[in-house]
Protein backbone atom coordinates (compact mmCIF):
# COMPACT_ATOMS: atom_id res chain seq x y z
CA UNK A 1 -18.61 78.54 -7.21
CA UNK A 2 -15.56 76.55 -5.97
CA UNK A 3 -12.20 77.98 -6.50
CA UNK A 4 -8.99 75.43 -6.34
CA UNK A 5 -6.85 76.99 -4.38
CA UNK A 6 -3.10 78.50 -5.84
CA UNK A 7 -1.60 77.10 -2.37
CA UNK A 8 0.81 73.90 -3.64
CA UNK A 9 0.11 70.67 -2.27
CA UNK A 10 2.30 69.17 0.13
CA UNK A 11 4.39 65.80 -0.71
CA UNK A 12 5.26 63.43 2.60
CA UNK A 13 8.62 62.39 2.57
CA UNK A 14 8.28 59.16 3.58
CA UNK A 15 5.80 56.09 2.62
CA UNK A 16 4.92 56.22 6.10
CA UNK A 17 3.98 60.05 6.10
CA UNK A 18 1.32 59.13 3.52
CA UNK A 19 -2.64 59.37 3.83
CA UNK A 20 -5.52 59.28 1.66
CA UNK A 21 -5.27 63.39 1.37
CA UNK A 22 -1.46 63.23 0.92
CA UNK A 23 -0.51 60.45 -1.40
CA UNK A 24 2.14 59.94 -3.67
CA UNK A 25 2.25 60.61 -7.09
CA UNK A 26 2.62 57.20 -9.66
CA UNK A 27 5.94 59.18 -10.68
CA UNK A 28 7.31 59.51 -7.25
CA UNK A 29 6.70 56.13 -6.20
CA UNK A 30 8.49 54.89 -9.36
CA UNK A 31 11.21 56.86 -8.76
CA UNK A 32 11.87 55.87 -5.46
CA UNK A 33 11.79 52.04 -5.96
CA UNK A 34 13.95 52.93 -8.90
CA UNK A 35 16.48 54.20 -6.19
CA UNK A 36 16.05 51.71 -4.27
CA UNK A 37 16.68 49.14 -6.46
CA UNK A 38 19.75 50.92 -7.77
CA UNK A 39 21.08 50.57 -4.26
CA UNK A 40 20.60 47.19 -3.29
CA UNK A 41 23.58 44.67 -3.54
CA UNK A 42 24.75 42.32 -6.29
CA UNK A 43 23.73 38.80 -5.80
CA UNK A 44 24.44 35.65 -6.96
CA UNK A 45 21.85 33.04 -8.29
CA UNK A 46 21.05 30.03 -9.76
CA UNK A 47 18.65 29.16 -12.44
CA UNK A 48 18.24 27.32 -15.73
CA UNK A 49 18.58 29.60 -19.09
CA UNK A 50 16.13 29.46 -21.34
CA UNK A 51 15.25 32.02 -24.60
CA UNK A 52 18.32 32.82 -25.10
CA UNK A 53 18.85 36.16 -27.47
CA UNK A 54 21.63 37.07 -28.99
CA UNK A 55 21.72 39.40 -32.11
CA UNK A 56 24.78 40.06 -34.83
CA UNK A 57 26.30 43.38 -33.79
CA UNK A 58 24.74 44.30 -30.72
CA UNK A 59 26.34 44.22 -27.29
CA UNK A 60 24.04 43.63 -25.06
CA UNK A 61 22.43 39.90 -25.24
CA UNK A 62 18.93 38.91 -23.10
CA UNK A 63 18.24 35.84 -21.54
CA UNK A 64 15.55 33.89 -19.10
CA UNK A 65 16.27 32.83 -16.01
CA UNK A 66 14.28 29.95 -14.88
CA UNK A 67 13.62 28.51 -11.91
CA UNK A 68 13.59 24.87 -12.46
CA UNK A 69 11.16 23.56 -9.48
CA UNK A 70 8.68 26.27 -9.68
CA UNK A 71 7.18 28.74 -12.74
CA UNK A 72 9.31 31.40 -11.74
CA UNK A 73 11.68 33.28 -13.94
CA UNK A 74 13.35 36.49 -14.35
CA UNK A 75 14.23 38.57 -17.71
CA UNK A 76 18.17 38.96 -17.79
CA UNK A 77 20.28 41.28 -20.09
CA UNK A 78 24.20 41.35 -20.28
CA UNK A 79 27.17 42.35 -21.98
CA UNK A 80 28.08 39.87 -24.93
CA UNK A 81 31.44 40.00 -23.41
CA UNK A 82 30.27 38.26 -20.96
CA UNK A 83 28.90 34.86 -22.93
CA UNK A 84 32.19 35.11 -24.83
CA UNK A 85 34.47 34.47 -21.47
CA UNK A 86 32.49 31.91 -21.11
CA UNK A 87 34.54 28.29 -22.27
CA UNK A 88 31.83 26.99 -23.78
CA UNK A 89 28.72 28.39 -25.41
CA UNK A 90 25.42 28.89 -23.28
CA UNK A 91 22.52 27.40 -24.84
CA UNK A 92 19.14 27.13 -23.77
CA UNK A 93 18.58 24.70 -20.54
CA UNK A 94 21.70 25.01 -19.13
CA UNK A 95 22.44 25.52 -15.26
CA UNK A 96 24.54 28.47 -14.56
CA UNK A 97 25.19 30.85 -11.50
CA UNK A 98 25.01 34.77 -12.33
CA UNK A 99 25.94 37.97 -10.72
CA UNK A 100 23.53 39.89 -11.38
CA UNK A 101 22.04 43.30 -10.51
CA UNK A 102 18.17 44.03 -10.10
CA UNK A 103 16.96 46.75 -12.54
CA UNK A 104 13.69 48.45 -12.28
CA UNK A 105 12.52 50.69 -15.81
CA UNK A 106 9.59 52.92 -14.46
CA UNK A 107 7.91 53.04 -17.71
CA UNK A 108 7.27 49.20 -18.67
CA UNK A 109 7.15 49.05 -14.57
CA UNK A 110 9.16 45.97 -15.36
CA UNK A 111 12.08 44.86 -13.15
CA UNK A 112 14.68 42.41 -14.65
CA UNK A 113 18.39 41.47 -13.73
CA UNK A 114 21.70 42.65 -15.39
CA UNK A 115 24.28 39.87 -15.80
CA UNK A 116 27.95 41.12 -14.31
CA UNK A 117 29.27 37.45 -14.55
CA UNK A 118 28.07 34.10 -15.74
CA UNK A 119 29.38 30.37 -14.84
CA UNK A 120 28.18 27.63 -16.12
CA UNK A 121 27.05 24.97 -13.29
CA UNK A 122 29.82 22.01 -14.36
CA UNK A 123 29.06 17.96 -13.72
CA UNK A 124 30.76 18.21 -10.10
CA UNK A 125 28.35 20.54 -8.99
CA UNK A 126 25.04 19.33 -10.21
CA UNK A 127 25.96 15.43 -8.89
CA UNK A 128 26.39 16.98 -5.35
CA UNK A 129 23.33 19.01 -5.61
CA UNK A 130 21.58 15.70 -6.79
CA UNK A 131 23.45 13.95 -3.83
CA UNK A 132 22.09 16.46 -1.59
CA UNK A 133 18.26 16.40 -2.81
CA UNK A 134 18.70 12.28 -2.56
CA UNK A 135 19.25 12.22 0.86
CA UNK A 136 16.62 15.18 1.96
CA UNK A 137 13.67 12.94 0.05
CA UNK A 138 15.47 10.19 1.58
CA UNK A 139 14.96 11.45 5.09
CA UNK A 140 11.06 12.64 4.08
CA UNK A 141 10.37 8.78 3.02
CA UNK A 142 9.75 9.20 -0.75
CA UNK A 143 12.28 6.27 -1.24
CA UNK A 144 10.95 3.93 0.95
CA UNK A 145 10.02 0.27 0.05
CA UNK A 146 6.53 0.33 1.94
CA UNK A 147 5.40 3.67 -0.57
CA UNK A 148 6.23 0.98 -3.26
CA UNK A 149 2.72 -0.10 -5.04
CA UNK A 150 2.73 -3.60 -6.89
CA UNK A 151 2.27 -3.19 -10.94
CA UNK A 152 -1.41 -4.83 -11.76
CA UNK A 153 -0.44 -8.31 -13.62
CA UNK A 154 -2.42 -7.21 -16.78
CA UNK A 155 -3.43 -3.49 -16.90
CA UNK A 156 -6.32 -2.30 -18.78
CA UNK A 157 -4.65 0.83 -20.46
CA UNK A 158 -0.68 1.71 -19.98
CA UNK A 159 0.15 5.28 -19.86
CA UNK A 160 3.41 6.30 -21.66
CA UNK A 161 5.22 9.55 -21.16
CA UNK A 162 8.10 9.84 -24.16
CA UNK A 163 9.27 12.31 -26.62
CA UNK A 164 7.61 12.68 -29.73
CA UNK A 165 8.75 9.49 -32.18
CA UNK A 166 11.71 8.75 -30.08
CA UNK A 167 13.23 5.49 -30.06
CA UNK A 168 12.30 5.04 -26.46
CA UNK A 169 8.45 5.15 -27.15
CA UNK A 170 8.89 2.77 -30.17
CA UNK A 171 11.20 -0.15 -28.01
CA UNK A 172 8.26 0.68 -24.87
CA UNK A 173 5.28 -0.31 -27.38
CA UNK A 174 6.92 -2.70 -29.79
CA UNK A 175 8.58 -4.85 -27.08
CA UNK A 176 4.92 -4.98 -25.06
CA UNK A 177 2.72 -5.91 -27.78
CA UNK A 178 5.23 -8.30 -28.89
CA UNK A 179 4.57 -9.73 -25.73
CA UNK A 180 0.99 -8.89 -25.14
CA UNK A 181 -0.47 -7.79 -28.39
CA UNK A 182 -3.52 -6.81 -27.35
CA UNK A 183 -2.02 -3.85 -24.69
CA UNK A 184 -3.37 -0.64 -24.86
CA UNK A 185 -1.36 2.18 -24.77
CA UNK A 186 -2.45 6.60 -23.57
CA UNK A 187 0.67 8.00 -25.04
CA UNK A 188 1.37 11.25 -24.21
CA UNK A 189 4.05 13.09 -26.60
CA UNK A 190 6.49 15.29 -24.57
CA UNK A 191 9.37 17.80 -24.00
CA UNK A 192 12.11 15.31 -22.30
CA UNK A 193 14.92 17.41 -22.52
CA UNK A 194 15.15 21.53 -22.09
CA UNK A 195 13.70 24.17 -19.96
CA UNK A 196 10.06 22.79 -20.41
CA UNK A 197 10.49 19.42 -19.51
CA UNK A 198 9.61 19.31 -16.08
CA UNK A 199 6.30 21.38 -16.86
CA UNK A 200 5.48 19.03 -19.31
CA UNK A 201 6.03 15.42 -18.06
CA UNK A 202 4.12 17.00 -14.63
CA UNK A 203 0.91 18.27 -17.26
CA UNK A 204 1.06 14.49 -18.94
CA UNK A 205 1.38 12.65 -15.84
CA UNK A 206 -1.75 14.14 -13.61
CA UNK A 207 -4.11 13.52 -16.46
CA UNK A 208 -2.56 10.21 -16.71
CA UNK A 209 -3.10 9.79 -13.34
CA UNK A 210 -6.97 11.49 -13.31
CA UNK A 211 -7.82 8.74 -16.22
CA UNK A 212 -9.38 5.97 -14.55
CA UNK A 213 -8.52 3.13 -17.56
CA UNK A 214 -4.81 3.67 -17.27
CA UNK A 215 -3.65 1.00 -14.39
CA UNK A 216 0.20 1.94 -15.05
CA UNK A 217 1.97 4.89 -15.93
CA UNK A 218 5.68 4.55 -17.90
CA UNK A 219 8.03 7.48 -18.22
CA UNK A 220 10.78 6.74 -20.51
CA UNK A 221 13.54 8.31 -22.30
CA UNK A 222 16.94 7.09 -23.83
CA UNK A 223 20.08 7.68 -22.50
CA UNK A 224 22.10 11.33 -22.42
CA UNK A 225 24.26 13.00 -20.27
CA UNK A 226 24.06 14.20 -16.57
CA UNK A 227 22.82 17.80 -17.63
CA UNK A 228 20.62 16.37 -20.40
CA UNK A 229 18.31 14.01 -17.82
CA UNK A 230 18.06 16.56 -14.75
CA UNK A 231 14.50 17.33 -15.34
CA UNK A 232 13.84 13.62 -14.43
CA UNK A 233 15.56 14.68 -11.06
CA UNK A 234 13.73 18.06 -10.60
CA UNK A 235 12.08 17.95 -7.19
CA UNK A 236 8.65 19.56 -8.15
CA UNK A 237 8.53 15.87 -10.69
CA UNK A 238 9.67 13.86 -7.65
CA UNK A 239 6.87 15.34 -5.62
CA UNK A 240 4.34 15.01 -8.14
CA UNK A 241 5.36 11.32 -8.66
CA UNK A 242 5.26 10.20 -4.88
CA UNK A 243 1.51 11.75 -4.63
CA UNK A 244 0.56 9.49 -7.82
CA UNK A 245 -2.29 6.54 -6.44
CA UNK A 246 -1.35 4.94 -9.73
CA UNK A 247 1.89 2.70 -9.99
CA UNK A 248 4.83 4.44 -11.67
CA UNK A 249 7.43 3.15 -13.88
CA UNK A 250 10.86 4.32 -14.04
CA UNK A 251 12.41 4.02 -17.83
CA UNK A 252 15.09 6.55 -18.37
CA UNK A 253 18.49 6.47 -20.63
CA UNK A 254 20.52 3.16 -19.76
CA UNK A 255 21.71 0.89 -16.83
CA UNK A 256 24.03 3.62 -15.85
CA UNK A 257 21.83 6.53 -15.61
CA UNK A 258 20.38 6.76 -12.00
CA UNK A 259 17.67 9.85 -11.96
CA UNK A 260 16.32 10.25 -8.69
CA UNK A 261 12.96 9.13 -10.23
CA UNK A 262 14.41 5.72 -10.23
CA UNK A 263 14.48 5.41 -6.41
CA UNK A 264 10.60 7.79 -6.12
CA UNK A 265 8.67 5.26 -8.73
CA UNK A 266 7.13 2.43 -7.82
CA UNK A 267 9.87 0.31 -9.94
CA UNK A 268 12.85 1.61 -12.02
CA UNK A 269 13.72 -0.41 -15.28
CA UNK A 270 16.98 -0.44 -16.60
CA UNK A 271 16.17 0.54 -20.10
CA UNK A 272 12.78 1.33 -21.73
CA UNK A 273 12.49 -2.46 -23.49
CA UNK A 274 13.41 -3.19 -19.90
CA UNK A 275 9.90 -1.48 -18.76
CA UNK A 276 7.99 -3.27 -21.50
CA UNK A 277 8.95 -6.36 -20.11
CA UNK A 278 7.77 -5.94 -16.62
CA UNK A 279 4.43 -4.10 -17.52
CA UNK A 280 2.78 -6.83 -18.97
CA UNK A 281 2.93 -10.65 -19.33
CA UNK A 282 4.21 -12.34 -22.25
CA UNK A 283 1.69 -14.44 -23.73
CA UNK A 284 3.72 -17.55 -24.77
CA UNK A 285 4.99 -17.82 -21.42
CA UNK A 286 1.50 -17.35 -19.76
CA UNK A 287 0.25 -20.42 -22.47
CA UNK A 288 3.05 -22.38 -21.70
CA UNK A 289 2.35 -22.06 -17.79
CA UNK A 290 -0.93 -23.22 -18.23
CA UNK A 291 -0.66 -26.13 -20.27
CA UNK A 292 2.42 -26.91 -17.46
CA UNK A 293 0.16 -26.01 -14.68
CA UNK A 294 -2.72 -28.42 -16.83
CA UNK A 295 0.17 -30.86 -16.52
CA UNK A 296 1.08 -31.23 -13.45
CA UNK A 297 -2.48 -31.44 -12.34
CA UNK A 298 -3.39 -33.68 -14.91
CA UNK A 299 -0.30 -35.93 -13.50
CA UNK A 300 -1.55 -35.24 -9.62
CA UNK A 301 -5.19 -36.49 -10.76
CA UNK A 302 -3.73 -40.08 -12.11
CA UNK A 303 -1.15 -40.44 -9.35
CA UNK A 304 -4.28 -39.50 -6.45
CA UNK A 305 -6.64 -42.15 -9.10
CA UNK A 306 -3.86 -44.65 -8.94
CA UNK A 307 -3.32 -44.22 -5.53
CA UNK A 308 -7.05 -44.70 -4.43
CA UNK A 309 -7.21 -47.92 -6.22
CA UNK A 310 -4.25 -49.33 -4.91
CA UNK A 311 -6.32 -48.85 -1.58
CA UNK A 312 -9.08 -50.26 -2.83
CA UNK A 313 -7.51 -53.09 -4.27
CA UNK A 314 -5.38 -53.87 -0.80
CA UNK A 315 -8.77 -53.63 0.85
CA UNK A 316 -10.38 -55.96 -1.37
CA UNK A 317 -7.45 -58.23 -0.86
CA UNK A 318 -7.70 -58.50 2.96
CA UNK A 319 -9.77 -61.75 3.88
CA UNK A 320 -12.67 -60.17 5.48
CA UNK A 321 -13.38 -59.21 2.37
CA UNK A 322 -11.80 -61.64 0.13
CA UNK A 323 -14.37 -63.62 2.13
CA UNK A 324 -17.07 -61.94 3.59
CA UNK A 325 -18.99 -64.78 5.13
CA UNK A 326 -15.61 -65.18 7.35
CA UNK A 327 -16.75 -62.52 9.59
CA UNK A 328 -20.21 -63.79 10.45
CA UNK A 329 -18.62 -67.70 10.59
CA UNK A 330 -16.80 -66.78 12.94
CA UNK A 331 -19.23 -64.94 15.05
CA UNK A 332 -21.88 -67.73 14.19
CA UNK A 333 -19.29 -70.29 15.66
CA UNK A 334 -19.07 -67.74 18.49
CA UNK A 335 -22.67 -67.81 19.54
CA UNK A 336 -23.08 -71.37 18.45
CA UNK A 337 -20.21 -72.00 21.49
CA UNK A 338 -21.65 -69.77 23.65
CA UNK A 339 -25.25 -71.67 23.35
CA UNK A 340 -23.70 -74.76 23.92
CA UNK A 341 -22.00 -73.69 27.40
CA UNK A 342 -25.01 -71.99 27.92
CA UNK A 343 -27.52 -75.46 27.36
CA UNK A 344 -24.47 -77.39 28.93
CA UNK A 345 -24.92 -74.96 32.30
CA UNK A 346 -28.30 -75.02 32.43
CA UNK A 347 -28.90 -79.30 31.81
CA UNK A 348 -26.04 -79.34 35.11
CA UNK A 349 -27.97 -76.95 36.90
CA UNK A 350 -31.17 -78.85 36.33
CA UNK A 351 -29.60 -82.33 37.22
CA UNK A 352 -28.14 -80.67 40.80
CA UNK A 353 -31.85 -78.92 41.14
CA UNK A 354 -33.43 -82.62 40.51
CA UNK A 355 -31.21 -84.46 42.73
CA UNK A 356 -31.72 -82.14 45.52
CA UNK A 357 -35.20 -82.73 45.07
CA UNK A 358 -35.43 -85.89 45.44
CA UNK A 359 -33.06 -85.46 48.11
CA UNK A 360 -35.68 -83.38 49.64
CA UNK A 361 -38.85 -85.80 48.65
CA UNK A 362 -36.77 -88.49 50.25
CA UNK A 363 -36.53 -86.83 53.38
CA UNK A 364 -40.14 -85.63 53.48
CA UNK A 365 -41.22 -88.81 52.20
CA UNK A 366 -39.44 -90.23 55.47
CA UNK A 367 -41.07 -87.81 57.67
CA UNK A 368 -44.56 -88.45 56.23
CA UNK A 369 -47.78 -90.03 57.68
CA UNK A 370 -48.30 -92.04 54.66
CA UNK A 371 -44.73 -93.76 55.27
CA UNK A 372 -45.87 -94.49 58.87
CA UNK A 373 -49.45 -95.73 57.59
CA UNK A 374 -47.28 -98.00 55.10
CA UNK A 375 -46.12 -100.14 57.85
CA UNK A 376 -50.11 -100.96 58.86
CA UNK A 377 -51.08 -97.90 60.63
CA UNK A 378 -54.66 -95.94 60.31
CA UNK A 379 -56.04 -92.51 60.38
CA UNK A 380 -59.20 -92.52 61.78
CA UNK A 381 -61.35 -89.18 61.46
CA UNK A 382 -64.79 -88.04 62.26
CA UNK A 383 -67.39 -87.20 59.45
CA UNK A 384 -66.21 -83.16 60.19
CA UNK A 385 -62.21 -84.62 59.04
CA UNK A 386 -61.47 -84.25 62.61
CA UNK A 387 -58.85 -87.05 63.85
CA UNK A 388 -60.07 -89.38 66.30
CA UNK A 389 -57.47 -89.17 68.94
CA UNK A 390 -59.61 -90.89 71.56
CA UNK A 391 -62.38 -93.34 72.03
CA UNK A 392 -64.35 -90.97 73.61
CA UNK A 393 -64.86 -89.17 70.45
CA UNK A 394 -65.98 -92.04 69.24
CA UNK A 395 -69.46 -92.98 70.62
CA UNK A 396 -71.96 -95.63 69.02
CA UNK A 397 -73.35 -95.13 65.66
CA UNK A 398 -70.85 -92.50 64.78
CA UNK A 399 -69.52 -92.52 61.22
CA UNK A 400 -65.99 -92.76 60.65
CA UNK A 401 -63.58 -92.56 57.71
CA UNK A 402 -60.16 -94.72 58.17
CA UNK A 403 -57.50 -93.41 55.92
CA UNK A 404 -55.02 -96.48 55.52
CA UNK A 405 -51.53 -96.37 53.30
CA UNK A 406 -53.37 -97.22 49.75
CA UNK A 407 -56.54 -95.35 50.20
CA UNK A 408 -59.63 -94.80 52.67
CA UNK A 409 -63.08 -96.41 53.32
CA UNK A 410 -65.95 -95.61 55.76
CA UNK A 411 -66.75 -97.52 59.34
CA UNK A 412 -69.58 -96.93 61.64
CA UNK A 413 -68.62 -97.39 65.76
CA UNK A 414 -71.15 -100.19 66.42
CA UNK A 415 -69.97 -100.91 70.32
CA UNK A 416 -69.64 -98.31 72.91
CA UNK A 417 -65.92 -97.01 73.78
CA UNK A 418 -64.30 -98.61 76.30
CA UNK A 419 -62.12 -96.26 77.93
CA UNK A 420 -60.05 -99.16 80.14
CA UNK A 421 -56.93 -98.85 79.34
């Protein structure tokens, strides 16, 4: 049988002196972070108030503290006397700085601040803080002109962020179907003012941005003052915005109001009408381009027509083709010239080629045998057409032939040659 032994256990005295056999107890732990706590240093901090409590007849007052860029906040208690030094009444979303006091209560295991003073963050403060967060995105790139993306012409589906029935949703829709009425609008219904805004307009605008229809995304609000449209200057928004694929549209307050969304989206409108005139066409204009456009080309057509047949008519006019037959009259008298010189050549060259024949017949005619035979002369040949050269070759009986000028006849030697000379 085991017997738990009467010996007390031993407690480290230090987190570090702690093992697995020798831990603390829940209590002891609680009480030391309580001390701890205790002893650590007032600090001063900035947030955004939000749930503010404050209850007839009780001195103590609780608070939020928000954290406007991330989900962060801290539960805050003070001293009514506190809010009442203040010059004006705190109200929910307003920027103030505290010194305040961690607290740690062991049994909710809660740890919240205690308020020793509270200041309310004034206009001078918040523009320089602006000024400051400008020129840090500035330096990141998140303003530059190449980020810019170019709205679609017409967009299938517009995506508006506004507050519920405000006037800025009404002159975003009213102006754009009065200039497109068949626009379609994804309106999504919003905080634009207060502690939530920022977590809101973030929510609406990624599932704007994760619906494929929606080619354009508008954020609008009407005008207020500097406090009233910081959440359209909260960085976590401004981040959120620049990683958007689909084009953004910048429509808050008036002409005056420059949130730092204006320089992040991918164009800022001076007013929300402003942004319903630059999201979509306006019809009538559109028509009236067109039938311009028709127009002018309908003009360019008749002038180009008008032009052609002045060609063709100045063609038509030049005498080659005024006459046609011109042309081959000319080339006709051409060849006809060309045939003559050519005849006329040849008829000389056949009167020099005839005279030098005869020229040449002439002088053969003088060197002939039949010329010499003219003047009484013979040829005498044998039978064989050998010519008798001598009367040797000539013996008795032997037939001759005697060629004279005007023909030929036969002989027959009858006497023996006599070769006396």
């Amino acid at each position: 049988m085991n017997r738990v032994s009467d010996t007390p256990r031993k407690i480290p005295a230090t987190a570090g002196e702690t093992t697995a056999e020798h831990p603390w107890p829940v209590r002891l732990l609680s009480s030391k972070l309580t001390d701890y706590v205790a002893r650590s240093p007032a600090v001063w901090v900035e947030g955004q108030v939000v749930q503010l409590t404050r209850r007839p007849g009780q001195t103590t007052c609780y608070l939020t503290l928000r954290d406007p860029d991330v989900d962060l906040s801290f539960s805050v208690s003070t001293h009514v006397r506190v809010l009442d030094a203040l010059p004006t009444p705190l109200r929910d979303g307003s920027r103030v700085v505290m010194r305040a006091r961690a607290q740690l209560y062991p049994r909710r295991g809660s740890l919240s601040l205690f308020a020793e003073q509270i200041r309310p963050v004034g206009v001078g403060e918040l523009l320089a803080q602006l000024e400051h967060l400008r020129r840090l995105l500035a330096a990141e790139g998140l303003f530059a002109a190449s980020r810019k993306r170019a709205l679609p012409f017409l967009p299938r589906t517009v995506g508006l962020i506004c507050g519920r029935a405000s006037a800025a949703e009404r002159d975003v829709v009213e102006n754009a179907r009065r200039r497109w009425p068949a626009v379609r609008f994804d309106i999504r219904a919003v905080a634009v003012q207060g502690p939530k805004a920022v977590e809101d307009v973030v929510g609406a605008l990624r599932a704007l941005e994760a619906d494929p229809d929606v080619d354009v995304i508008v954020i609008a609000r009407g005008g207020g003052s500097v406090e009233d449209l910081l959440p359209f200057s909260n960085e976590a928004l401004l981040r959120v915005v620049s990683a958007c694929r689909t084009p953004i549209v910048s429509a808050i307050g008036h002409e005056v109001d420059k949130p730092l969304l204006d320089d992040v989206a991918d164009l800022a409108a001076s007013t929300p009408t402003d942004a319903a005139k630059r999201i979509v066409p306006d019809v009538e204009a559109e028509l009236d381009g067109i039938r311009q456009t028709r127009l002018r080309a309908r003009n360019a057509l008749r002038a180009r027509i008008l032009g052609e047949l002045g060609t063709v008519a100045a063609l038509r006019s030049r005498p080659v083709l005024a006459d046609p037959h011109r042309l081959l009259t000319a080339q006709a008298d051409l060849v006809a010239g060309q045939r003559e010189r050519a005849a006329r050549a040849l008829r000389n060259r056949l009167s020099h080629a005839h005279q030098d024949v005869d020229h040449l017949r002439q002088r053969v005619r003088a060197l002939s045998p039949m010329q010499t035979m003219a003047r009484g002369y013979a040829v005498v040949q044998l039978a064989d057409g050998q010519v008798v050269r001598s009367p040797a070759q000539a013996p008795a009986g032997e037939p001759l032939r005697v060629r004279v000028h005007e023909g030929e006849f036969a002989a027959r030697v009858t006497t023996p040659a006599d070769n006396t000379p």
